[in-house]
N, C-alpha and C. Protein backbone atom coordinates (compact mmCIF):
# COMPACT_ATOMS: atom_id res chain seq x y z
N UNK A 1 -12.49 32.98 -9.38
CA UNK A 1 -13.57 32.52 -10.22
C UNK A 1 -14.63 31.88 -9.34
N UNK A 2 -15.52 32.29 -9.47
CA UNK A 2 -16.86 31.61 -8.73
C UNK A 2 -17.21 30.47 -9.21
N UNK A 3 -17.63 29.39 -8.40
CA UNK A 3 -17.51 28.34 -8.10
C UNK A 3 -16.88 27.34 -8.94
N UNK A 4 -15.61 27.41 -8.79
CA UNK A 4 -14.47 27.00 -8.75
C UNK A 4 -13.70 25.99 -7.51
N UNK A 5 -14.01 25.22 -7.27
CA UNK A 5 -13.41 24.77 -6.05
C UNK A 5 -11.44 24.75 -5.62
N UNK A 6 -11.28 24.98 -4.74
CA UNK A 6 -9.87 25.39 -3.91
C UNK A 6 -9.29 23.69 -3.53
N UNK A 7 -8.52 23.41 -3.99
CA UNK A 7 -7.96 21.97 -3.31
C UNK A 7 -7.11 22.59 -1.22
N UNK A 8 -8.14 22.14 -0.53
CA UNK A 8 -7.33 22.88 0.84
C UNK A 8 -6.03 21.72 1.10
N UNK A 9 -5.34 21.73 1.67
CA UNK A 9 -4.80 20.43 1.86
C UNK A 9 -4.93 20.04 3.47
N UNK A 10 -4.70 18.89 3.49
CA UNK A 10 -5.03 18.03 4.47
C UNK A 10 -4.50 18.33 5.79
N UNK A 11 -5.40 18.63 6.72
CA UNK A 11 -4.60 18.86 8.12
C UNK A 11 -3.47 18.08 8.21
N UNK A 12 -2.35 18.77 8.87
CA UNK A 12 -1.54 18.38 9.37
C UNK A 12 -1.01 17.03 10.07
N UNK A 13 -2.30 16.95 11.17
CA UNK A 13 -2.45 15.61 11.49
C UNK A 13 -2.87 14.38 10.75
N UNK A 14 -3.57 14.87 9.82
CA UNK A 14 -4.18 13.84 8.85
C UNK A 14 -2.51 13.51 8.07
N UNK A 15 -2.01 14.57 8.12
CA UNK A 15 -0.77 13.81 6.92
C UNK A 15 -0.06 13.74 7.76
N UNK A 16 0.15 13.01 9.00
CA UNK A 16 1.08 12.63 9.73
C UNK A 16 0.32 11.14 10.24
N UNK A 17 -0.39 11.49 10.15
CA UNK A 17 -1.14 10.14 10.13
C UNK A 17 -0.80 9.00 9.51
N UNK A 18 -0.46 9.29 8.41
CA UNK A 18 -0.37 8.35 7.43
C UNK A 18 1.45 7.99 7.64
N UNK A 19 2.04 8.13 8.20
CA UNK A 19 3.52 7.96 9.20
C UNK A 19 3.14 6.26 9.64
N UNK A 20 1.99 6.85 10.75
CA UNK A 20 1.91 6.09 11.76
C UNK A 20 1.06 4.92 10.65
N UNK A 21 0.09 4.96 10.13
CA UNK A 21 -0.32 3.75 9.07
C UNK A 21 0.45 2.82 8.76
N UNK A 22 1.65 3.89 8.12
CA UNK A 22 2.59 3.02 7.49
C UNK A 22 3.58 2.46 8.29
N UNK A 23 4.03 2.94 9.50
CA UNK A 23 4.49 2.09 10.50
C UNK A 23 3.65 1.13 10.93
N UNK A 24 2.08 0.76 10.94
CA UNK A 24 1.25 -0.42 11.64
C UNK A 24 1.91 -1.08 10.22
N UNK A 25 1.59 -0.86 9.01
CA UNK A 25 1.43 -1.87 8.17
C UNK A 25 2.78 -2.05 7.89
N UNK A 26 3.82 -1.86 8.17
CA UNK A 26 4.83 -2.22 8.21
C UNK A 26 4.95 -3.15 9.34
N UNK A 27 4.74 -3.16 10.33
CA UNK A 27 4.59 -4.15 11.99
C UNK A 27 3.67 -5.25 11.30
N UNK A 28 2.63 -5.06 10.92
CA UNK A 28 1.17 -6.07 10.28
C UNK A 28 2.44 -7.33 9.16
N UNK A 29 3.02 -6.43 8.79
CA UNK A 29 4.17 -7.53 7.46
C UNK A 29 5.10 -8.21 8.46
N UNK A 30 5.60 -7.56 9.09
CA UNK A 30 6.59 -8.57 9.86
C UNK A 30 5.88 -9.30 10.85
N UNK A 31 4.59 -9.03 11.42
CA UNK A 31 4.22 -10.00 11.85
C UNK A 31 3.69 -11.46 11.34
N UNK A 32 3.07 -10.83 10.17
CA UNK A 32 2.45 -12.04 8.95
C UNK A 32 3.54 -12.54 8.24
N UNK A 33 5.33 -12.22 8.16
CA UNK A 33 6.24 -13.28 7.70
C UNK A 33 6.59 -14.07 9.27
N UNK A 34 6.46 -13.57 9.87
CA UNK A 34 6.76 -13.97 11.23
C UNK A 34 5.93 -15.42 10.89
N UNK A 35 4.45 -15.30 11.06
CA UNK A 35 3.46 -15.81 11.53
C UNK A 35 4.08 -17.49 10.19
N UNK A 36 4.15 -16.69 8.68
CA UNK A 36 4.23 -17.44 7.52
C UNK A 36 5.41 -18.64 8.22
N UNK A 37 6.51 -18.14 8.38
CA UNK A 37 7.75 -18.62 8.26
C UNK A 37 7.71 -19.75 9.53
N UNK A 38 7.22 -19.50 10.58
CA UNK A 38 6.91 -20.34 11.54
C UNK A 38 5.84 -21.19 12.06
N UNK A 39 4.63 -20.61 11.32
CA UNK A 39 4.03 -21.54 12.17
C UNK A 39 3.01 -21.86 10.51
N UNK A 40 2.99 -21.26 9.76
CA UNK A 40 1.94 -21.49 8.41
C UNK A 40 2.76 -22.50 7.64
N UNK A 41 4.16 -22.11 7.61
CA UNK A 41 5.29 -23.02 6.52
C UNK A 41 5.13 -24.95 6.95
N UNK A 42 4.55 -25.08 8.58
CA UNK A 42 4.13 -26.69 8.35
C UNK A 42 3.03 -27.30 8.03
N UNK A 43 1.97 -26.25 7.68
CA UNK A 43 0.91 -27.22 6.96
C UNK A 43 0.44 -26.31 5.36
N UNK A 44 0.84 -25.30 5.16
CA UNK A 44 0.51 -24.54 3.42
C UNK A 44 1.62 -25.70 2.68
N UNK A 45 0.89 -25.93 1.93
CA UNK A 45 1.68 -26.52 0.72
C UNK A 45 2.90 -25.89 0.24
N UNK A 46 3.72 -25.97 -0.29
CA UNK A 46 5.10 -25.05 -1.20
C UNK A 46 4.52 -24.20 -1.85
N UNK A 47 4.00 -24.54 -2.93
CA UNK A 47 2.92 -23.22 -3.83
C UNK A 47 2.42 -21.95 -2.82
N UNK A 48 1.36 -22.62 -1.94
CA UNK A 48 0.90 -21.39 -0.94
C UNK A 48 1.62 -20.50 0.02
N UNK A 49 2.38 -21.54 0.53
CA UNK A 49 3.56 -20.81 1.02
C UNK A 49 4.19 -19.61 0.51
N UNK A 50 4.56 -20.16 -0.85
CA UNK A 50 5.12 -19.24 -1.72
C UNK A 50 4.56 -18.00 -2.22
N UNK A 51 2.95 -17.47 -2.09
CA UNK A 51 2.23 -16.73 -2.47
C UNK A 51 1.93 -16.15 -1.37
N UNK A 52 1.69 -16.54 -0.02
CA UNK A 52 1.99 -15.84 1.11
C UNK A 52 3.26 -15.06 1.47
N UNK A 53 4.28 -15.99 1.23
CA UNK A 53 5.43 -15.08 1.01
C UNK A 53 5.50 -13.82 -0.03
N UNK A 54 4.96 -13.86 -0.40
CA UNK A 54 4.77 -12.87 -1.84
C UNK A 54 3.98 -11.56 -1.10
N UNK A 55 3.10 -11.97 -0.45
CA UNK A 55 2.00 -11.11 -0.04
C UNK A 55 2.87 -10.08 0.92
N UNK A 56 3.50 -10.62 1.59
CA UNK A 56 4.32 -10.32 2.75
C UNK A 56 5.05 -9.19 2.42
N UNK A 57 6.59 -9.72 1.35
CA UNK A 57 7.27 -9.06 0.87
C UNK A 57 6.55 -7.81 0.06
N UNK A 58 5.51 -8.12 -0.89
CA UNK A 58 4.86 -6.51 -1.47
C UNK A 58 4.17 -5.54 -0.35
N UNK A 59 3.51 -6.60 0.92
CA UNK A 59 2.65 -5.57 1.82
C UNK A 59 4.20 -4.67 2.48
N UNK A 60 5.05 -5.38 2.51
CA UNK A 60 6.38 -4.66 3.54
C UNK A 60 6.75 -3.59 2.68
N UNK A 61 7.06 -3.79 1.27
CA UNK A 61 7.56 -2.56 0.53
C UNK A 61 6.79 -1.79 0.37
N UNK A 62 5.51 -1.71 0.31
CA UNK A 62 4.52 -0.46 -0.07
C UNK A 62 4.11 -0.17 1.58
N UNK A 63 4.19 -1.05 2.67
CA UNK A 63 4.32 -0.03 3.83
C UNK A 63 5.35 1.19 3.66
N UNK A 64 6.46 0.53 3.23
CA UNK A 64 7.53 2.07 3.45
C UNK A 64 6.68 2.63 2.40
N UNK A 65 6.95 2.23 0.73
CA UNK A 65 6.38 2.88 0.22
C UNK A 65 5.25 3.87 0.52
N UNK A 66 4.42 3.73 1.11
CA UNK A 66 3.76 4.59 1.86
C UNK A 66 4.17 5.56 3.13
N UNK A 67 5.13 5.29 3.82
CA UNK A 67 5.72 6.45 4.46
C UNK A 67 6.51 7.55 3.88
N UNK A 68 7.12 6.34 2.46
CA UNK A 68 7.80 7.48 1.49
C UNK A 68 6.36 8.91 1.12
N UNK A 69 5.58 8.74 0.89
CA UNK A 69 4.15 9.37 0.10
C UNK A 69 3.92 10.37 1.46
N UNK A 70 3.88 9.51 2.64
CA UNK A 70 3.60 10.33 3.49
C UNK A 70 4.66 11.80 4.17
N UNK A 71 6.01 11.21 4.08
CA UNK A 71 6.71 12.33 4.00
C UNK A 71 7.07 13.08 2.76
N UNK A 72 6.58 12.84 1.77
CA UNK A 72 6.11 13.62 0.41
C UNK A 72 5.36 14.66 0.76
N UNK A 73 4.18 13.91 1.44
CA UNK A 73 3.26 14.79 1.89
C UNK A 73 3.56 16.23 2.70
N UNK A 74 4.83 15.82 3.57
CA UNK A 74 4.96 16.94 4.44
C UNK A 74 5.61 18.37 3.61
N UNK A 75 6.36 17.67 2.53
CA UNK A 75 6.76 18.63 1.69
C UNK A 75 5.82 19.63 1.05
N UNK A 76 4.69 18.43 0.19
CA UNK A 76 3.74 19.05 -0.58
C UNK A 76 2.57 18.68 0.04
N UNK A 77 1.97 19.65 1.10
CA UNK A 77 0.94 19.04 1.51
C UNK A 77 -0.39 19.21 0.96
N UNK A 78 -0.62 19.70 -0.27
CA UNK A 78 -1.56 20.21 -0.85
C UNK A 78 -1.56 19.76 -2.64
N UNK A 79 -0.74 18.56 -2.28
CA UNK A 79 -0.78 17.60 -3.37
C UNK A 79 -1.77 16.78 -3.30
N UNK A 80 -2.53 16.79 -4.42
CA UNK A 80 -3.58 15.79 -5.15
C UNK A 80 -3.19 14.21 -5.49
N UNK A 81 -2.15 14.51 -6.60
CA UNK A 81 -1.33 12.67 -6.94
C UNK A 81 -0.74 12.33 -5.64
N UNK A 82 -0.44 12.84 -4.92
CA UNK A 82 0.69 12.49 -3.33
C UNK A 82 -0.72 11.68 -2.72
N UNK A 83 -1.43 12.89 -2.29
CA UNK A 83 -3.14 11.80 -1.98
C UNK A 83 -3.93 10.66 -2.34
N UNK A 84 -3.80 10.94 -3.40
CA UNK A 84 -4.15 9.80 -4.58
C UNK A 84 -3.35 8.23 -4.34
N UNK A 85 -1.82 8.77 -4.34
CA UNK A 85 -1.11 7.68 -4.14
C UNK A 85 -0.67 7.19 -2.85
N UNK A 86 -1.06 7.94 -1.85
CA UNK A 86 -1.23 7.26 -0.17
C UNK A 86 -2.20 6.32 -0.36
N UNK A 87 -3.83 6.95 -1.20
CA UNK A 87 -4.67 5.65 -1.20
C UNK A 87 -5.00 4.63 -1.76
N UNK A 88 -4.04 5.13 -2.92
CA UNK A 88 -4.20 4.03 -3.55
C UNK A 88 -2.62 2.64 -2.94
N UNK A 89 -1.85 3.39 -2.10
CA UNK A 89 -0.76 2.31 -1.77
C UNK A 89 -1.66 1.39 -1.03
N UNK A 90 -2.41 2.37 -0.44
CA UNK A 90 -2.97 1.51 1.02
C UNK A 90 -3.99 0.37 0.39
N UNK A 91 -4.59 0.55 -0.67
CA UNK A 91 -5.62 0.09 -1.48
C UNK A 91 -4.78 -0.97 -1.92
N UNK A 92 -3.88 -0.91 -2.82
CA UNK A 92 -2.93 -1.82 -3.11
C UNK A 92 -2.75 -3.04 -2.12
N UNK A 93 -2.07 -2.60 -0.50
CA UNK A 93 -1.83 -3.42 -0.08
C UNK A 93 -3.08 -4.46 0.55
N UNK A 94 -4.07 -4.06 0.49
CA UNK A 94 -5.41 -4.66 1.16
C UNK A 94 -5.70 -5.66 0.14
N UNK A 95 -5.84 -5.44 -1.74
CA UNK A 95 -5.98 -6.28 -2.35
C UNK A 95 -5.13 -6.93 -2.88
N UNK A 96 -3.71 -7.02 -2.45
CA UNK A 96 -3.05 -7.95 -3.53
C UNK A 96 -2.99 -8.73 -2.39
N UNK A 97 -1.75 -7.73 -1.50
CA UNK A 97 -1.15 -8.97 -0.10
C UNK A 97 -2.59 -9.86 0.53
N UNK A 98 -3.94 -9.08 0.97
CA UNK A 98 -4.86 -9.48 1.21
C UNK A 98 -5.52 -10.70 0.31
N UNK A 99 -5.13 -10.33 -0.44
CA UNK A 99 -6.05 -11.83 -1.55
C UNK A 99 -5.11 -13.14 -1.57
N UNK A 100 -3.36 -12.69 -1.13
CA UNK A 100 -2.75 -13.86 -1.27
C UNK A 100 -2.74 -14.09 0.10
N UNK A 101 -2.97 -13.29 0.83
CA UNK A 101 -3.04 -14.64 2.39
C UNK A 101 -4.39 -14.86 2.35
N UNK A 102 -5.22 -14.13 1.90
CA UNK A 102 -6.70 -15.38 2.11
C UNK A 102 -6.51 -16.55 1.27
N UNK A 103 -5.96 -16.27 0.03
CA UNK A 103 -6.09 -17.71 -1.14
C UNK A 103 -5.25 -18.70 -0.19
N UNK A 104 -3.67 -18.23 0.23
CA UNK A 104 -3.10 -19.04 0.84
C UNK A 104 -3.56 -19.94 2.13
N UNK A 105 -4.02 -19.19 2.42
CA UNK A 105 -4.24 -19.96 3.85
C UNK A 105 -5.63 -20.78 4.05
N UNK A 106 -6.83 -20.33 2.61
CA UNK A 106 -7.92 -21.09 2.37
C UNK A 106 -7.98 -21.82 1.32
N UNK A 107 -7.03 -21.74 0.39
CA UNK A 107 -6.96 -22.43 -0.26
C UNK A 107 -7.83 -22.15 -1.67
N UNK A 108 -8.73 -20.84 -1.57
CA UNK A 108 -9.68 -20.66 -2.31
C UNK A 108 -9.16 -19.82 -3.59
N UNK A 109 -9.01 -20.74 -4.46
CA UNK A 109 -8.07 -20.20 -5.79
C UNK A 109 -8.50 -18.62 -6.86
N UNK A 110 -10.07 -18.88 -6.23
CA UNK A 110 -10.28 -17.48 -7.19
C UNK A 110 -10.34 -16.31 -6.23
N UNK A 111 -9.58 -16.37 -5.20
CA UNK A 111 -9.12 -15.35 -4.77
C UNK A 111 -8.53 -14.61 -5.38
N UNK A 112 -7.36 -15.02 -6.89
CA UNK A 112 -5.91 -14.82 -6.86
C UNK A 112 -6.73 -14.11 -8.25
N UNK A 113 -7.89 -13.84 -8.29
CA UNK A 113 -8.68 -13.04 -9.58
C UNK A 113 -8.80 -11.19 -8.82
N UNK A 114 -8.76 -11.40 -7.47
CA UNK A 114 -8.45 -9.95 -7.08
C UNK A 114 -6.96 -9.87 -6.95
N UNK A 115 -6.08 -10.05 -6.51
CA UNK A 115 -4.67 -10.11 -6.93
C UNK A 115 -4.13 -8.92 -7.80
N UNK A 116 -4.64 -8.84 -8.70
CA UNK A 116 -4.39 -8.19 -10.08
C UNK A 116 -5.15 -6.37 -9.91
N UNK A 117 -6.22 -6.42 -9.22
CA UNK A 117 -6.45 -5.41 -8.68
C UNK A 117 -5.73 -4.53 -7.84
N UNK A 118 -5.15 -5.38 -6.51
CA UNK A 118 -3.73 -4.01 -5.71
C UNK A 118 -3.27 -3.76 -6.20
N UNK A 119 -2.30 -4.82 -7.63
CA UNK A 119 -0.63 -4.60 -8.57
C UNK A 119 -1.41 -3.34 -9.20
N UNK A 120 -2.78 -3.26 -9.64
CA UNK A 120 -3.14 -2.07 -10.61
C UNK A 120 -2.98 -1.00 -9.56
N UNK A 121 -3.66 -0.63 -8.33
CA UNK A 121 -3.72 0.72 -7.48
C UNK A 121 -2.03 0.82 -7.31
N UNK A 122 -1.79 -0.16 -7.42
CA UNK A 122 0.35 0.04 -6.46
C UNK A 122 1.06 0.93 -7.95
N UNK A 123 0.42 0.44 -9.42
CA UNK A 123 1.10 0.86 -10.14
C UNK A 123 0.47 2.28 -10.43
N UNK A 124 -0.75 2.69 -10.63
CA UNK A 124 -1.13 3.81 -10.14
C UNK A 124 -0.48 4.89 -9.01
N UNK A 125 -0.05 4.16 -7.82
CA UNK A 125 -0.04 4.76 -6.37
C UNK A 125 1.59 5.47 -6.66
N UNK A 126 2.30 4.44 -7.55
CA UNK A 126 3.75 4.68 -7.93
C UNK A 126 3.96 6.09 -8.91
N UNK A 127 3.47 5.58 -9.86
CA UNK A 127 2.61 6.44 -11.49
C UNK A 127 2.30 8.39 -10.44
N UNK A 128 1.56 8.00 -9.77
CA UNK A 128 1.27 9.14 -8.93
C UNK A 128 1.83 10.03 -8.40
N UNK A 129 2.90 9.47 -7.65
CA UNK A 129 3.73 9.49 -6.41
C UNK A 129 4.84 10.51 -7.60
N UNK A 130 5.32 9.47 -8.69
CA UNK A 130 6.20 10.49 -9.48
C UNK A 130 5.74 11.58 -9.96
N UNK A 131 4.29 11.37 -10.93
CA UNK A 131 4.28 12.74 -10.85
C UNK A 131 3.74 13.83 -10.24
N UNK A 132 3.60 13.67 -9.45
CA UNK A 132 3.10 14.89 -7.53
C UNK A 132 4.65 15.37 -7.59
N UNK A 133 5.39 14.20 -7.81
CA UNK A 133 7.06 15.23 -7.07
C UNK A 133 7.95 15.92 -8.75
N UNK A 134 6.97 15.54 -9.81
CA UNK A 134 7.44 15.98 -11.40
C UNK A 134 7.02 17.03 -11.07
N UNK A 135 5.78 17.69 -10.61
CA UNK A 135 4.67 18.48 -11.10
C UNK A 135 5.63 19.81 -10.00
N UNK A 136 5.49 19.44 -8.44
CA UNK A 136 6.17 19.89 -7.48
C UNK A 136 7.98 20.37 -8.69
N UNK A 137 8.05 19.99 -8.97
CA UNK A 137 9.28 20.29 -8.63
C UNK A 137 9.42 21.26 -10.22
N UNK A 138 8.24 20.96 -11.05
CA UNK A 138 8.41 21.78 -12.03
C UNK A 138 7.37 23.25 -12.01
N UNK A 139 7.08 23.32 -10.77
CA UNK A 139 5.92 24.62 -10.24
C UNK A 139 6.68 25.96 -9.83
């Protein structure tokens, strides 16, 4: 059909790429509980602490989570929701974990008004992720 557009899928390298992402942002989490647990835990309050910790633990699971997507990818590399939900993990982790170590560590409370924005892309990125491998597996 004329002009119709073709979904191509993503070079190879591009979806191997996203491997290595999710290995930094997996290293980026253990360095930032590292960083929390030792040297932030003597002057953040308990509360902040506690929301940094938070940040930590969701940025660490949606790192894998995101390597999971990315070796999705290798399966289906010409998946749309698989794409969708690499960017939106990555999106996820920039605004939730990101808004709780800035609130935490500045103290600046309406940070925690973007917060609510990553949990939406992560539940999307999830939402996605299943059905890329529903769709895949019912093709």
């Amino acid at each position: 059909m004329h002009g119709q557009r073709t979904h191509q899928p993503p070079p190879r390298k591009q979806r191997s790429g996203l491997l290595a992402i999710s290995g930094l942002l997996a290293c980026l989490a253990v360095a930032f509980g590292a960083f929390g647990a030792h040297i932030a835990a003597e002057w953040l309050s308990p509360a902040m602490l506690e929301a940094f910790e938070t940040g930590v633990d969701y940025h660490f699971f949606h790192a894998l989570g995101l390597g999971l997507v990315g070796l999705s990818l290798e399966r289906s590399p010409s998946s749309r929701p698989l794409l969708w939900s690499a960017r939106l993990m990555t999106a996820g982790i920039v605004f939730f974990s990101g808004s709780l170590y800035l609130l935490s560590l500045s103290g600046q409370t309406w940070l925690g008004a973007i917060t609510p924005v990553g949990g939406t892309a992560w539940l999307a990125a999830w939402a996605l992720f299943a059905f890329g491998h529903w769709k895949t597996a019912g093709a």
